[in-house]
PDB file of N, CA and C in Angstrom:
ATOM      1  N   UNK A   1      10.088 -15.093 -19.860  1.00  0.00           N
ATOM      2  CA  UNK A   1       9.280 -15.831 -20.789  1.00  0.00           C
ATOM      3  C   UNK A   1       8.673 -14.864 -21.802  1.00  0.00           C
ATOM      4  N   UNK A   2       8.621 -15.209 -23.357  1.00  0.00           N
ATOM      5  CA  UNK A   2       7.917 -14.315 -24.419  1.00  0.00           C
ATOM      6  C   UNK A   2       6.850 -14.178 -23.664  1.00  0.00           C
ATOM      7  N   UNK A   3       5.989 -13.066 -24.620  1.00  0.00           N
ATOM      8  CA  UNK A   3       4.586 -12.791 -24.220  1.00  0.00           C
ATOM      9  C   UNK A   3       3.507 -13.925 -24.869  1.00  0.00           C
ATOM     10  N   UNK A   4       4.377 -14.239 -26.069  1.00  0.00           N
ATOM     11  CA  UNK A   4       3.693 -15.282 -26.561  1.00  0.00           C
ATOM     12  C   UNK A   4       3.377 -16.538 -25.981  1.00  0.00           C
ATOM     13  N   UNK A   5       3.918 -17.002 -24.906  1.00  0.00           N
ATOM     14  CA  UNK A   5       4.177 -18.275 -24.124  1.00  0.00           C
ATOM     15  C   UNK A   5       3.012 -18.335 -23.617  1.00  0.00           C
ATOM     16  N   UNK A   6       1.928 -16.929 -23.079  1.00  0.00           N
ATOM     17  CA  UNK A   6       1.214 -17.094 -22.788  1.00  0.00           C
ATOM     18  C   UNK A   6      -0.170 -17.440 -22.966  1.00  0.00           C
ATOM     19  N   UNK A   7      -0.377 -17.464 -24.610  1.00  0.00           N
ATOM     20  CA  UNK A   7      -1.211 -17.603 -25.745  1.00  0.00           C
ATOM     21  C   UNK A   7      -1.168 -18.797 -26.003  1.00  0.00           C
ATOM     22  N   UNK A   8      -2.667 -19.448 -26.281  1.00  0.00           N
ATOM     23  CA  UNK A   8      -3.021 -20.343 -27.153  1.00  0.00           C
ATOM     24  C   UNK A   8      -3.711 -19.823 -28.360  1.00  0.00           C
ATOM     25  N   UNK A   9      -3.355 -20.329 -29.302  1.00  0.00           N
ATOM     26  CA  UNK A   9      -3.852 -20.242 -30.963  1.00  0.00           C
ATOM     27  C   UNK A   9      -4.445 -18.471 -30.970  1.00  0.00           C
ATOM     28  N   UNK A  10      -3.153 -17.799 -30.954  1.00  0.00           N
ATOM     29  CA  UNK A  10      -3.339 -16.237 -30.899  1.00  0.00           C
ATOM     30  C   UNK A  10      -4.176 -15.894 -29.162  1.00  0.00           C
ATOM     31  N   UNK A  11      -5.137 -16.357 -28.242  1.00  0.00           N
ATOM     32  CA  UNK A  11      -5.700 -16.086 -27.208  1.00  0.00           C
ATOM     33  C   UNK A  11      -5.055 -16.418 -25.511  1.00  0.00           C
ATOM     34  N   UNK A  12      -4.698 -15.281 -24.874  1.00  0.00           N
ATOM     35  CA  UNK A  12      -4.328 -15.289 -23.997  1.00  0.00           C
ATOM     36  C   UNK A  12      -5.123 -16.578 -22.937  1.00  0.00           C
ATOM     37  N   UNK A  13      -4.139 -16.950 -22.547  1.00  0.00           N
ATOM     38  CA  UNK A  13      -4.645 -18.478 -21.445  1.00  0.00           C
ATOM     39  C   UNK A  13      -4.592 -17.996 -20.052  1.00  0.00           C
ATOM     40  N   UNK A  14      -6.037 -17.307 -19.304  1.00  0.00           N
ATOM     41  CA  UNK A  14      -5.610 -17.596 -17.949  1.00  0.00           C
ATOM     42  C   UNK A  14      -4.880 -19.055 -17.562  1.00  0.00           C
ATOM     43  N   UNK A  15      -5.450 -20.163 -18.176  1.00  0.00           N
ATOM     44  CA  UNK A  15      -4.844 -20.562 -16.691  1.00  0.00           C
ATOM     45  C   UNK A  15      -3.029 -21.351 -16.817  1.00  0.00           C
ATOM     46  N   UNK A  16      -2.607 -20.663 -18.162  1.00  0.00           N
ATOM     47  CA  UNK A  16      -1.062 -20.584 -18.570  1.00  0.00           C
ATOM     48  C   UNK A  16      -0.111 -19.198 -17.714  1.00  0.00           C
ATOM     49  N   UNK A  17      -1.172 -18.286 -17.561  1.00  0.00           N
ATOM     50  CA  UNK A  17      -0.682 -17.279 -17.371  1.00  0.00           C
ATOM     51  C   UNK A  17      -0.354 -17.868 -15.497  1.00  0.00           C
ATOM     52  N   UNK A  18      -1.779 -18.220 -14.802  1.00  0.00           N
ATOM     53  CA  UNK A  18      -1.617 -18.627 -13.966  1.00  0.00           C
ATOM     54  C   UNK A  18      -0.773 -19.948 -12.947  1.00  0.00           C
ATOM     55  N   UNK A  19      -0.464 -21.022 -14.115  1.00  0.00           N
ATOM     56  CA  UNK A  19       0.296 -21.827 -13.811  1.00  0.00           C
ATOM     57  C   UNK A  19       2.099 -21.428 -13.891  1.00  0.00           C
ATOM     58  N   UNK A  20       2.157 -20.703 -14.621  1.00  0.00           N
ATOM     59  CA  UNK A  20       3.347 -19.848 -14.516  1.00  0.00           C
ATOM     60  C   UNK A  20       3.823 -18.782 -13.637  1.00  0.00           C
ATOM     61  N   UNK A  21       2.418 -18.555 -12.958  1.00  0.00           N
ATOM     62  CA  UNK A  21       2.486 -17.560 -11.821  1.00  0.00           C
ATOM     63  C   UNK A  21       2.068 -18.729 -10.599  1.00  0.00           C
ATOM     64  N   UNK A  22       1.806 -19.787 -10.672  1.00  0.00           N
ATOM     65  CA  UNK A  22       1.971 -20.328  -8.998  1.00  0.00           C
ATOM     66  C   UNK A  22       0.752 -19.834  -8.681  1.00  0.00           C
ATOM     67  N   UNK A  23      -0.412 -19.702  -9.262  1.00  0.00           N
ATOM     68  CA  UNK A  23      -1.481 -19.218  -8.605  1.00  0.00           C
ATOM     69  C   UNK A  23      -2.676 -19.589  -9.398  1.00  0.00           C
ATOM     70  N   UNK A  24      -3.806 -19.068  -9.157  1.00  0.00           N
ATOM     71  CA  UNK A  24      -5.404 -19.143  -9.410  1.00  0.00           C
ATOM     72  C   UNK A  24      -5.508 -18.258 -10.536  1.00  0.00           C
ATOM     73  N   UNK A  25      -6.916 -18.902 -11.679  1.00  0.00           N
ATOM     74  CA  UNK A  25      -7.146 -18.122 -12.853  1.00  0.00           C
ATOM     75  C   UNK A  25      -8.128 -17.013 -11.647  1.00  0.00           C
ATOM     76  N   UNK A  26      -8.539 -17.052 -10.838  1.00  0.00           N
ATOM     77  CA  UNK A  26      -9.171 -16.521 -10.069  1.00  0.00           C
ATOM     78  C   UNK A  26      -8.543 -15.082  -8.924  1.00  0.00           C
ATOM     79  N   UNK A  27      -7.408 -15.803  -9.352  1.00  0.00           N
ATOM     80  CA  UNK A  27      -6.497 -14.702  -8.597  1.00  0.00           C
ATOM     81  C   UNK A  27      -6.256 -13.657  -9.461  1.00  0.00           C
ATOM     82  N   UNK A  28      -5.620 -14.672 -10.616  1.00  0.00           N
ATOM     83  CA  UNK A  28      -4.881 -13.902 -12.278  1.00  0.00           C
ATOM     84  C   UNK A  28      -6.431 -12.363 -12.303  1.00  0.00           C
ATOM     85  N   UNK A  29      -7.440 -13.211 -12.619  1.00  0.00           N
ATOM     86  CA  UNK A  29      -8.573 -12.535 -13.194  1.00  0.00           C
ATOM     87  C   UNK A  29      -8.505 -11.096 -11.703  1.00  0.00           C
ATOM     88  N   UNK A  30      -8.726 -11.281 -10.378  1.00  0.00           N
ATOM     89  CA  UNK A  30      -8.311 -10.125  -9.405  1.00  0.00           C
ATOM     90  C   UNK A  30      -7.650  -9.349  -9.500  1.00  0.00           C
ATOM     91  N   UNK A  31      -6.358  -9.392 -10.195  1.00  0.00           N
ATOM     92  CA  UNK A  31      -5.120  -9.000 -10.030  1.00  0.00           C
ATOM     93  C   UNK A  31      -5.193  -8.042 -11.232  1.00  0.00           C
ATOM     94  N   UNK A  32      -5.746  -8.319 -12.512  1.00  0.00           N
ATOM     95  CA  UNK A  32      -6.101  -7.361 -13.413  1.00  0.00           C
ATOM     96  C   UNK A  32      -7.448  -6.654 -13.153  1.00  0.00           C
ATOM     97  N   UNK A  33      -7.972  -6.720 -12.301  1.00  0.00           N
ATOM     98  CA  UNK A  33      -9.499  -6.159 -12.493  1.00  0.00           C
ATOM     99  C   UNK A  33     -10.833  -6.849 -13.393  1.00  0.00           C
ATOM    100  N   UNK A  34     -10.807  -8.058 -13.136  1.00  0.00           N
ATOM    101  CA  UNK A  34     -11.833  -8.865 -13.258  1.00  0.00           C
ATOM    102  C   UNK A  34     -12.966 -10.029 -12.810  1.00  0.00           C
ATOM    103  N   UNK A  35     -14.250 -10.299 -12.872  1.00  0.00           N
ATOM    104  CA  UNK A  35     -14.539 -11.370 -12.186  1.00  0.00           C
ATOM    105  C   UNK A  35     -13.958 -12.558 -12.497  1.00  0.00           C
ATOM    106  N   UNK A  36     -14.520 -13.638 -11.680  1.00  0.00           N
ATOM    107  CA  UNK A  36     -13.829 -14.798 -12.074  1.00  0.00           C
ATOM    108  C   UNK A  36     -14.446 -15.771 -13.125  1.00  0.00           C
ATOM    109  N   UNK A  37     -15.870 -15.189 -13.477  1.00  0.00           N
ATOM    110  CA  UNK A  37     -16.144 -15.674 -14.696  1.00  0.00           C
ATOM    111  C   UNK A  37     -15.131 -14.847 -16.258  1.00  0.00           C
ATOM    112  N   UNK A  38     -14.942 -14.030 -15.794  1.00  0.00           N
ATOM    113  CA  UNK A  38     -13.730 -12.979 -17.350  1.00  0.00           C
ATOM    114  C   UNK A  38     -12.759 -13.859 -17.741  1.00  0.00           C
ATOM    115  N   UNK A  39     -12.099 -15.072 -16.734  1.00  0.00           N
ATOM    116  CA  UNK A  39     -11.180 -15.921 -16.962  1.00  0.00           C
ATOM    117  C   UNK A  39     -11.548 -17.464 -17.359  1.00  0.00           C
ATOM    118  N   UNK A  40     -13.219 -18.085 -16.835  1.00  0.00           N
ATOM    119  CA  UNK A  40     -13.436 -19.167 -16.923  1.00  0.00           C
ATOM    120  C   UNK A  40     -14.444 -19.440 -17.873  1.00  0.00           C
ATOM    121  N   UNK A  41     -15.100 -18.421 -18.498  1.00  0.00           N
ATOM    122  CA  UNK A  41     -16.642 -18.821 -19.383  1.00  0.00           C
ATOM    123  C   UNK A  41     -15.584 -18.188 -20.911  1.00  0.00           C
ATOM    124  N   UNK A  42     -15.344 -19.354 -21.281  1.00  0.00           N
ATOM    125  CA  UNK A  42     -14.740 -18.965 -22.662  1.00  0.00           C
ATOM    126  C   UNK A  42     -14.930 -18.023 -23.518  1.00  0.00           C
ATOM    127  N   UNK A  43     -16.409 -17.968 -23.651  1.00  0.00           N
ATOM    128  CA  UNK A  43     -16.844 -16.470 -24.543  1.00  0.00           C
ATOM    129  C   UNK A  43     -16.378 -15.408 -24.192  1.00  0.00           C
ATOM    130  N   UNK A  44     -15.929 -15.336 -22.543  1.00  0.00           N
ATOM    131  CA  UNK A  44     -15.793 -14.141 -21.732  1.00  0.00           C
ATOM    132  C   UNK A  44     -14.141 -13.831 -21.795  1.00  0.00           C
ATOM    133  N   UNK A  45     -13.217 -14.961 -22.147  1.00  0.00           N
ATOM    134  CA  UNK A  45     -11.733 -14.959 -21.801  1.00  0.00           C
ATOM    135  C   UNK A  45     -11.275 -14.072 -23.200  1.00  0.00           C
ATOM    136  N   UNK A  46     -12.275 -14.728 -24.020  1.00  0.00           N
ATOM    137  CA  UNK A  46     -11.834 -14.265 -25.936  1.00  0.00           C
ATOM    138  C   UNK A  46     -12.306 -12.642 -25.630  1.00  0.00           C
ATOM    139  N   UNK A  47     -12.801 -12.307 -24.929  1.00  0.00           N
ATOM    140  CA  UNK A  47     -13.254 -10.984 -25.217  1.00  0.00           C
ATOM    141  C   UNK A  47     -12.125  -9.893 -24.869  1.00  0.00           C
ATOM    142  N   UNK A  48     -12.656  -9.016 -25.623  1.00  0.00           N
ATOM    143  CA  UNK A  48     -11.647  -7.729 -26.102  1.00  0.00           C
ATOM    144  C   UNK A  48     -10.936  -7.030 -24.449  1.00  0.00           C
ATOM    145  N   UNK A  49     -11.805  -6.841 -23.427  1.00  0.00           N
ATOM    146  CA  UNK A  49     -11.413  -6.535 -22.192  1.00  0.00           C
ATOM    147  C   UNK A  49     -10.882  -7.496 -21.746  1.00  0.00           C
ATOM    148  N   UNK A  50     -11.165  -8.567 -21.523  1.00  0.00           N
ATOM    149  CA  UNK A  50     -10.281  -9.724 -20.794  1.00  0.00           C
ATOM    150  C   UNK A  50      -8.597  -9.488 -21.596  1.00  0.00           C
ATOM    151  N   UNK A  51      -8.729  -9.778 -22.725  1.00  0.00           N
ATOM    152  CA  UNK A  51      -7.405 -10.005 -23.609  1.00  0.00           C
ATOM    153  C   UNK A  51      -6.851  -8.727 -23.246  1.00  0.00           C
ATOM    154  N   UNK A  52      -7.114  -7.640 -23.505  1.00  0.00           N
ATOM    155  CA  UNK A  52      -6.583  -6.622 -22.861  1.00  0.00           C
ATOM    156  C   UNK A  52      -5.624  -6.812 -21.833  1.00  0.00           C
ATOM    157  N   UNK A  53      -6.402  -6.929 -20.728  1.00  0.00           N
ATOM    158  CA  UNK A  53      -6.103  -6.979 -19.323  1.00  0.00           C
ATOM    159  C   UNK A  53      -4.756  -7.918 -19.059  1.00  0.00           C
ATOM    160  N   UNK A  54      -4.796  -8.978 -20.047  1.00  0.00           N
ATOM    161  CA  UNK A  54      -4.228 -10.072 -19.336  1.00  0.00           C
ATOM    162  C   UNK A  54      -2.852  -9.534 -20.064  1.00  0.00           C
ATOM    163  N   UNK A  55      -3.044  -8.969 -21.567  1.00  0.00           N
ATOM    164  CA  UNK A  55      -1.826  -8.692 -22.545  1.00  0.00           C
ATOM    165  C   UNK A  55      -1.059  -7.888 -21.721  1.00  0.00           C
ATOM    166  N   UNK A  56      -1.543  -6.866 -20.962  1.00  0.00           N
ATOM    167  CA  UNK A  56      -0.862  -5.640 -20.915  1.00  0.00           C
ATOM    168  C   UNK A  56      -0.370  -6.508 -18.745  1.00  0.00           C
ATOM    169  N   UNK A  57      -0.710  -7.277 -18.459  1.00  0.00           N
ATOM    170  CA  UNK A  57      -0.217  -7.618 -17.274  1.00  0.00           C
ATOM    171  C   UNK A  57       0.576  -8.111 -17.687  1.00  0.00           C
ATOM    172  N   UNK A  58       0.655  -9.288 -18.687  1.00  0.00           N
ATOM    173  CA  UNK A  58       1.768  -9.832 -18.889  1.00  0.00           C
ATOM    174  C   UNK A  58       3.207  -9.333 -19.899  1.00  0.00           C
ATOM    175  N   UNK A  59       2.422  -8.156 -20.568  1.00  0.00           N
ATOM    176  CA  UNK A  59       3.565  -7.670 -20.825  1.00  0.00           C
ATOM    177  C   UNK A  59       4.503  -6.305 -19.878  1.00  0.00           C
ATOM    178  N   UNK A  60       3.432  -6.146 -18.271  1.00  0.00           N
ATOM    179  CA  UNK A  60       4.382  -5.634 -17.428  1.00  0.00           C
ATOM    180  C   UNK A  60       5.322  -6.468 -16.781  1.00  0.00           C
ATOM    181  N   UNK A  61       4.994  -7.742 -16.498  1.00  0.00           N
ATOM    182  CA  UNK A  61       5.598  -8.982 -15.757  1.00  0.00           C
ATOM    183  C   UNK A  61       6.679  -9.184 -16.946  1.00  0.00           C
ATOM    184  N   UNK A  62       6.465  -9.195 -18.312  1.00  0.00           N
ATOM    185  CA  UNK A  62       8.016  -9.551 -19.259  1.00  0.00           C
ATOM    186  C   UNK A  62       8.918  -8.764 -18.665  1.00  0.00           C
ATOM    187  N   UNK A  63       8.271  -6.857 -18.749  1.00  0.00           N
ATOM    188  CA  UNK A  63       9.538  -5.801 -18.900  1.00  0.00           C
ATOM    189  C   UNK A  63      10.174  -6.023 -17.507  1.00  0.00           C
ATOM    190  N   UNK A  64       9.280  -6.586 -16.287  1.00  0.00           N
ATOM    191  CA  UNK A  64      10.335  -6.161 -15.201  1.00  0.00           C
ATOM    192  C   UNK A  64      10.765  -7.437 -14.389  1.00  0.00           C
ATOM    193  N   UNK A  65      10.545  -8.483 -15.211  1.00  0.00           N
ATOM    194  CA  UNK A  65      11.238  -9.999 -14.888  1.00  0.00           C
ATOM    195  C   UNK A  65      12.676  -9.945 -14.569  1.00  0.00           C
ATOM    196  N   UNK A  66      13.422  -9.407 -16.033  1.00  0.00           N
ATOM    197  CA  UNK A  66      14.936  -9.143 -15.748  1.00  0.00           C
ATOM    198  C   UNK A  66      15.715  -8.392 -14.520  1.00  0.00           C
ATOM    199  N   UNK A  67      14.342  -7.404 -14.004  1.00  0.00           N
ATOM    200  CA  UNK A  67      15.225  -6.558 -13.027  1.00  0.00           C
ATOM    201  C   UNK A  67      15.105  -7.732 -11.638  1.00  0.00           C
ATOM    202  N   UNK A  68      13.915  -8.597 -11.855  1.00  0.00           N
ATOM    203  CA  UNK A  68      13.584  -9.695 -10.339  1.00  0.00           C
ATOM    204  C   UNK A  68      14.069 -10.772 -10.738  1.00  0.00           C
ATOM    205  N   UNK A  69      14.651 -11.634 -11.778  1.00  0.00           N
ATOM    206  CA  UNK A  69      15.203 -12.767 -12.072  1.00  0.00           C
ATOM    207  C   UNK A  69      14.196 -13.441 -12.318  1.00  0.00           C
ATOM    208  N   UNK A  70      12.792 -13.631 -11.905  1.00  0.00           N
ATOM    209  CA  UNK A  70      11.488 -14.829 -12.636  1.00  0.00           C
ATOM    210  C   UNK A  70       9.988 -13.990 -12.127  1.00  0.00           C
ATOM    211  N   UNK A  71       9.268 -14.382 -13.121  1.00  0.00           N
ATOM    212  CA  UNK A  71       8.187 -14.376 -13.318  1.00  0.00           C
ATOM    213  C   UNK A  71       7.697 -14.183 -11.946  1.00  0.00           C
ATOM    214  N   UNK A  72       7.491 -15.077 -10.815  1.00  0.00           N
ATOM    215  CA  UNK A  72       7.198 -14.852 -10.156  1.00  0.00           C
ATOM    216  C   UNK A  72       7.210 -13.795  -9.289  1.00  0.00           C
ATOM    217  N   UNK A  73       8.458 -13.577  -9.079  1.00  0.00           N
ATOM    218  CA  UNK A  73       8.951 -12.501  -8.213  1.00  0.00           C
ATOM    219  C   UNK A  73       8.452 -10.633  -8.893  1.00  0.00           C
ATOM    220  N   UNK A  74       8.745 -11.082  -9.749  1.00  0.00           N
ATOM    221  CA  UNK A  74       7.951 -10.097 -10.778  1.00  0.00           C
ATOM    222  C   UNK A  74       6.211  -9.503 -10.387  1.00  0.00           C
ATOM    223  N   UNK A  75       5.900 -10.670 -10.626  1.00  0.00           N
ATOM    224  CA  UNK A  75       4.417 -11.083 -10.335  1.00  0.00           C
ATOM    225  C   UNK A  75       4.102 -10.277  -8.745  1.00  0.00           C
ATOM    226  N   UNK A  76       5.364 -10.959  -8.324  1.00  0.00           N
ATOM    227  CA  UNK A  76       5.174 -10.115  -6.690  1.00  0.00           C
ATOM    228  C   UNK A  76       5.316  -8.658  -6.318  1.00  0.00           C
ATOM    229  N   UNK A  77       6.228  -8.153  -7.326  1.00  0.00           N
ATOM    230  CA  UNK A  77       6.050  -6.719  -7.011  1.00  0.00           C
ATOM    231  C   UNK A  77       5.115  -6.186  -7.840  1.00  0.00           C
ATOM    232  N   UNK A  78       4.248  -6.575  -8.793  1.00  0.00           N
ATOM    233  CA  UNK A  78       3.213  -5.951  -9.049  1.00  0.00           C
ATOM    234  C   UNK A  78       2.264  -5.790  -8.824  1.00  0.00           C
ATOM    235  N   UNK A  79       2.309  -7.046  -7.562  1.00  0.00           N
ATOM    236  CA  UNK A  79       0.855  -6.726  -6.660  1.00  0.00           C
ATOM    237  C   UNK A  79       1.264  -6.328  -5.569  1.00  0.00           C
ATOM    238  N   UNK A  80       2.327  -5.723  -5.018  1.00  0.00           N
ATOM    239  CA  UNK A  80       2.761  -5.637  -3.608  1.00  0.00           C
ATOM    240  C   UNK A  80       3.354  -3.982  -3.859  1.00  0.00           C
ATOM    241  N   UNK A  81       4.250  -3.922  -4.672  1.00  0.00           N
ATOM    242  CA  UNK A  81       4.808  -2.251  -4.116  1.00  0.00           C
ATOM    243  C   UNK A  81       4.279  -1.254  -4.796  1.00  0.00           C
ATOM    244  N   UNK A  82       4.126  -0.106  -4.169  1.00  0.00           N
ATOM    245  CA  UNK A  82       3.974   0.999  -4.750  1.00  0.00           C
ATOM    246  C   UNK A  82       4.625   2.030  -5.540  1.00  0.00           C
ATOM    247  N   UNK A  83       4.465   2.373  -6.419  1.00  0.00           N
ATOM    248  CA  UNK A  83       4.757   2.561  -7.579  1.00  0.00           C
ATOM    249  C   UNK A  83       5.377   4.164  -6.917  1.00  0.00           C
ATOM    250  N   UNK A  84       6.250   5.071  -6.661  1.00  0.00           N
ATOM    251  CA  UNK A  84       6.809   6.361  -6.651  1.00  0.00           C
ATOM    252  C   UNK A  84       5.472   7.477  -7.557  1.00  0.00           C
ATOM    253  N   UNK A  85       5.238   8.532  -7.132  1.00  0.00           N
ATOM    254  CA  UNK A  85       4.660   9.264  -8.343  1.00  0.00           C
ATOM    255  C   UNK A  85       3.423   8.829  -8.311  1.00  0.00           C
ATOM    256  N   UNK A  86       2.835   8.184  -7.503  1.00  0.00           N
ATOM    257  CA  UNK A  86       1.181   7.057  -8.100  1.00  0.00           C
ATOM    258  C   UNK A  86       0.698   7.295  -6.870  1.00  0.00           C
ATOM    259  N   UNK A  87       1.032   7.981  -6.197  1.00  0.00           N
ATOM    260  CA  UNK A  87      -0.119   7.897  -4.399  1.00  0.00           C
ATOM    261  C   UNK A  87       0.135   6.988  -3.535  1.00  0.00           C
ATOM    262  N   UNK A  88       1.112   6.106  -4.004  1.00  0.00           N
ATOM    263  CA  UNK A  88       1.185   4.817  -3.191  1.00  0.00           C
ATOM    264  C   UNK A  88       0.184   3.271  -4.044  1.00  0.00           C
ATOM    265  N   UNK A  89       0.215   3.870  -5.136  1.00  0.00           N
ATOM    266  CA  UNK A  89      -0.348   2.802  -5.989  1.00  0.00           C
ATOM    267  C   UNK A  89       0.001   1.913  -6.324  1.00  0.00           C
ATOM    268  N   UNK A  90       0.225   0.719  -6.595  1.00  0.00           N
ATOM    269  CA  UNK A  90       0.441  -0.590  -6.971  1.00  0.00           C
ATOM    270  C   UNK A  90       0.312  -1.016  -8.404  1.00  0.00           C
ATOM    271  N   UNK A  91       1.371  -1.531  -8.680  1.00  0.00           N
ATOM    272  CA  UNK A  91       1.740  -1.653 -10.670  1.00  0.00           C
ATOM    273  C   UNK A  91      -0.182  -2.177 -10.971  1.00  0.00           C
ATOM    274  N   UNK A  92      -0.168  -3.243  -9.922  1.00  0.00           N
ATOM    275  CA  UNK A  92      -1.695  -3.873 -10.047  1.00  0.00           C
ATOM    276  C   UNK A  92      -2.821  -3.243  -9.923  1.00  0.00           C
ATOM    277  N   UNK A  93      -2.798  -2.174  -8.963  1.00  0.00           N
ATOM    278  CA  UNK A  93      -4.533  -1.090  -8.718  1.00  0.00           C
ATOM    279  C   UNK A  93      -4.612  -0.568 -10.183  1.00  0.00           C
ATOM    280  N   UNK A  94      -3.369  -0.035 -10.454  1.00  0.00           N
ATOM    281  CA  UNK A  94      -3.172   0.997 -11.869  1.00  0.00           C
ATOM    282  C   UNK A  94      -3.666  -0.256 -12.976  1.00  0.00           C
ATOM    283  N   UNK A  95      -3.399  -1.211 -13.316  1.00  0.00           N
ATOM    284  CA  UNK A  95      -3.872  -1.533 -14.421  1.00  0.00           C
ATOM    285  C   UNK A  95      -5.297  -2.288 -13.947  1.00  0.00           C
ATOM    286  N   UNK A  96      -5.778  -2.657 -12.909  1.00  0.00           N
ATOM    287  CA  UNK A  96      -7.277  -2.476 -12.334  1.00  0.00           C
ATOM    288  C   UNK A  96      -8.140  -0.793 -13.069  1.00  0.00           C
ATOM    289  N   UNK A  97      -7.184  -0.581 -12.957  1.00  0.00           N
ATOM    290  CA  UNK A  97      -8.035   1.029 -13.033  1.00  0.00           C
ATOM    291  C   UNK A  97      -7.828   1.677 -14.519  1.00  0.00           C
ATOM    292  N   UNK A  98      -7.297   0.661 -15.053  1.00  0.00           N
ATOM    293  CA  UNK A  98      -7.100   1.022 -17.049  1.00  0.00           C
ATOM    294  C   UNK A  98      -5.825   1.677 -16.970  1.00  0.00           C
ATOM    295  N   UNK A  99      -5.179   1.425 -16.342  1.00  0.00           N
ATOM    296  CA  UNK A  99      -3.868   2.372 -16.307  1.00  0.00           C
ATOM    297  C   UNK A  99      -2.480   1.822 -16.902  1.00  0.00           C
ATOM    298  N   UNK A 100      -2.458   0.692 -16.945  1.00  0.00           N
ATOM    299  CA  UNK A 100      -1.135  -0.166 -17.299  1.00  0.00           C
ATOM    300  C   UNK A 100      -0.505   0.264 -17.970  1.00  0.00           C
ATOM    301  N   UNK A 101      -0.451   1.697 -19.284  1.00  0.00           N
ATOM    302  CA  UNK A 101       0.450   2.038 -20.446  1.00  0.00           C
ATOM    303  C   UNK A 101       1.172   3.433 -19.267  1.00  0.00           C
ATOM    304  N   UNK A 102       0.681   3.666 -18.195  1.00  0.00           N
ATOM    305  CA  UNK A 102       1.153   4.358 -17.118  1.00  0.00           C
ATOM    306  C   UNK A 102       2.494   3.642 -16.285  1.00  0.00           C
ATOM    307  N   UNK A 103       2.212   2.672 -16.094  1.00  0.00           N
ATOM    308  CA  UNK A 103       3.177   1.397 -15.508  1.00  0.00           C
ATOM    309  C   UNK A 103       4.053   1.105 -16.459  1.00  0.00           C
ATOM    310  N   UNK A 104       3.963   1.054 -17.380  1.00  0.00           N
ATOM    311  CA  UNK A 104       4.569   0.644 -18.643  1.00  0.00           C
ATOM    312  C   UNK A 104       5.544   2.013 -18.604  1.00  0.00           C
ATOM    313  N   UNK A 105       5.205   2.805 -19.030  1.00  0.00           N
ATOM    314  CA  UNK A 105       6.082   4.805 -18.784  1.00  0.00           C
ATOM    315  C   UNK A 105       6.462   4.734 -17.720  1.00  0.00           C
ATOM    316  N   UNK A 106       6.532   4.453 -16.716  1.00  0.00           N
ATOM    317  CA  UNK A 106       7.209   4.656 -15.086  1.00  0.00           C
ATOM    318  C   UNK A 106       8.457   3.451 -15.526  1.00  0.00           C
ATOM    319  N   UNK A 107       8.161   2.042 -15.832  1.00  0.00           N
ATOM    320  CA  UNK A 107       8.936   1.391 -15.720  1.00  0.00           C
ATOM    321  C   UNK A 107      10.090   1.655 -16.930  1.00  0.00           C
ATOM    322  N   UNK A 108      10.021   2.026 -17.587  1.00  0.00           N
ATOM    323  CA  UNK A 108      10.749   2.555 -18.926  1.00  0.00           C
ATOM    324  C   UNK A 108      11.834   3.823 -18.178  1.00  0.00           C
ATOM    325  N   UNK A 109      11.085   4.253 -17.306  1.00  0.00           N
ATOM    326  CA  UNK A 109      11.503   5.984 -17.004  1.00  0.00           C
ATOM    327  C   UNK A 109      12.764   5.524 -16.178  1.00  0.00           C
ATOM    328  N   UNK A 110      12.440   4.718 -15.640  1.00  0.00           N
ATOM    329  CA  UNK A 110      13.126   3.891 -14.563  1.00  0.00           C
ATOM    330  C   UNK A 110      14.187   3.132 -14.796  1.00  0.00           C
ATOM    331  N   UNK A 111      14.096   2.353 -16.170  1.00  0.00           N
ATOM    332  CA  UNK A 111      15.069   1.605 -16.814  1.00  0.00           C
ATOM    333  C   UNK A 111      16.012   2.708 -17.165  1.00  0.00           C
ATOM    334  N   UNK A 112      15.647   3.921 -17.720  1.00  0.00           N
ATOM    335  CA  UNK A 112      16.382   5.048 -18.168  1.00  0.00           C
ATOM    336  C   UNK A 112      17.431   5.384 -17.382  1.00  0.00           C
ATOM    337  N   UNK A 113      16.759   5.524 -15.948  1.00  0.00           N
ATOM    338  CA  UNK A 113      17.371   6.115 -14.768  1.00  0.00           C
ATOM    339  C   UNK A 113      16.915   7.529 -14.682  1.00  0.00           C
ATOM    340  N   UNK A 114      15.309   7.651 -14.839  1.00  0.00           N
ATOM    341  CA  UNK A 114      14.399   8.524 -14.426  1.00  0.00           C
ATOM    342  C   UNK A 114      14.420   7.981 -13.214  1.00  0.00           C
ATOM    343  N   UNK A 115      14.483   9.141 -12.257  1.00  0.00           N
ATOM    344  CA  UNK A 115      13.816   8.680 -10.860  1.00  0.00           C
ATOM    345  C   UNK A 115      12.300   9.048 -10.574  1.00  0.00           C
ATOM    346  N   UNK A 116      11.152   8.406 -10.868  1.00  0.00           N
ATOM    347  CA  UNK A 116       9.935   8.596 -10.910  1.00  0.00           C
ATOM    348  C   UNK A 116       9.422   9.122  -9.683  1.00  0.00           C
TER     349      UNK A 116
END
């Protein structure tokens, strides 16, 4: 799915992002490193950290959809495996922790046929 799919009128939609993931804006908002008001008090979703968070999750879930066949499954290894090179880190702790353009370079390195 574009990255755009996930946007309303230019603003990222938890709960688009989340209905496409089979899950909670509450989860969505966990899974990037946020409370669950960052996803539900509107003033809070428009804001510059929320949009962040959600852009750069969902544009790790675009790049590595193709290698899992859907969104979901996608979705699943970014909260489940550990990343080579990262401590045993998770695509998800790393962009919890501001890291996602890190995830983004591993997964690229990888597409290359870097072995990270």
């Amino acid at each position: 799915m574009e990255i755009t799919a996930f946007a309303r009128n230019g603003v990222f939609s938890p709960k688009e992002i989340a209905s496409v993931l089979h899950t909670t804006t509450e989860e969505v908002a966990s899974t990037v490193g946020l409370g669950k008001d960052a996803v539900q008090r509107k003033d809070r979703v428009k804001s510059h950290k929320t949009q962040r968070r959600l852009r750069e999750m969902v544009e790790i879930i675009n790049k590595v959809t193709p290698r899992f066949g859907s969104e979901l499954m996608a979705y699943a290894w970014l909260r489940s495996t550990p990343l080579a090179g990262f401590s045993g880190w998770t695509a998800m702790q790393l962009i919890q922790d501001g890291k996602a353009d890190q995830v983004l370079q591993y997964v690229d390195a990888v597409d290359a046929g870097v072995h990270a």
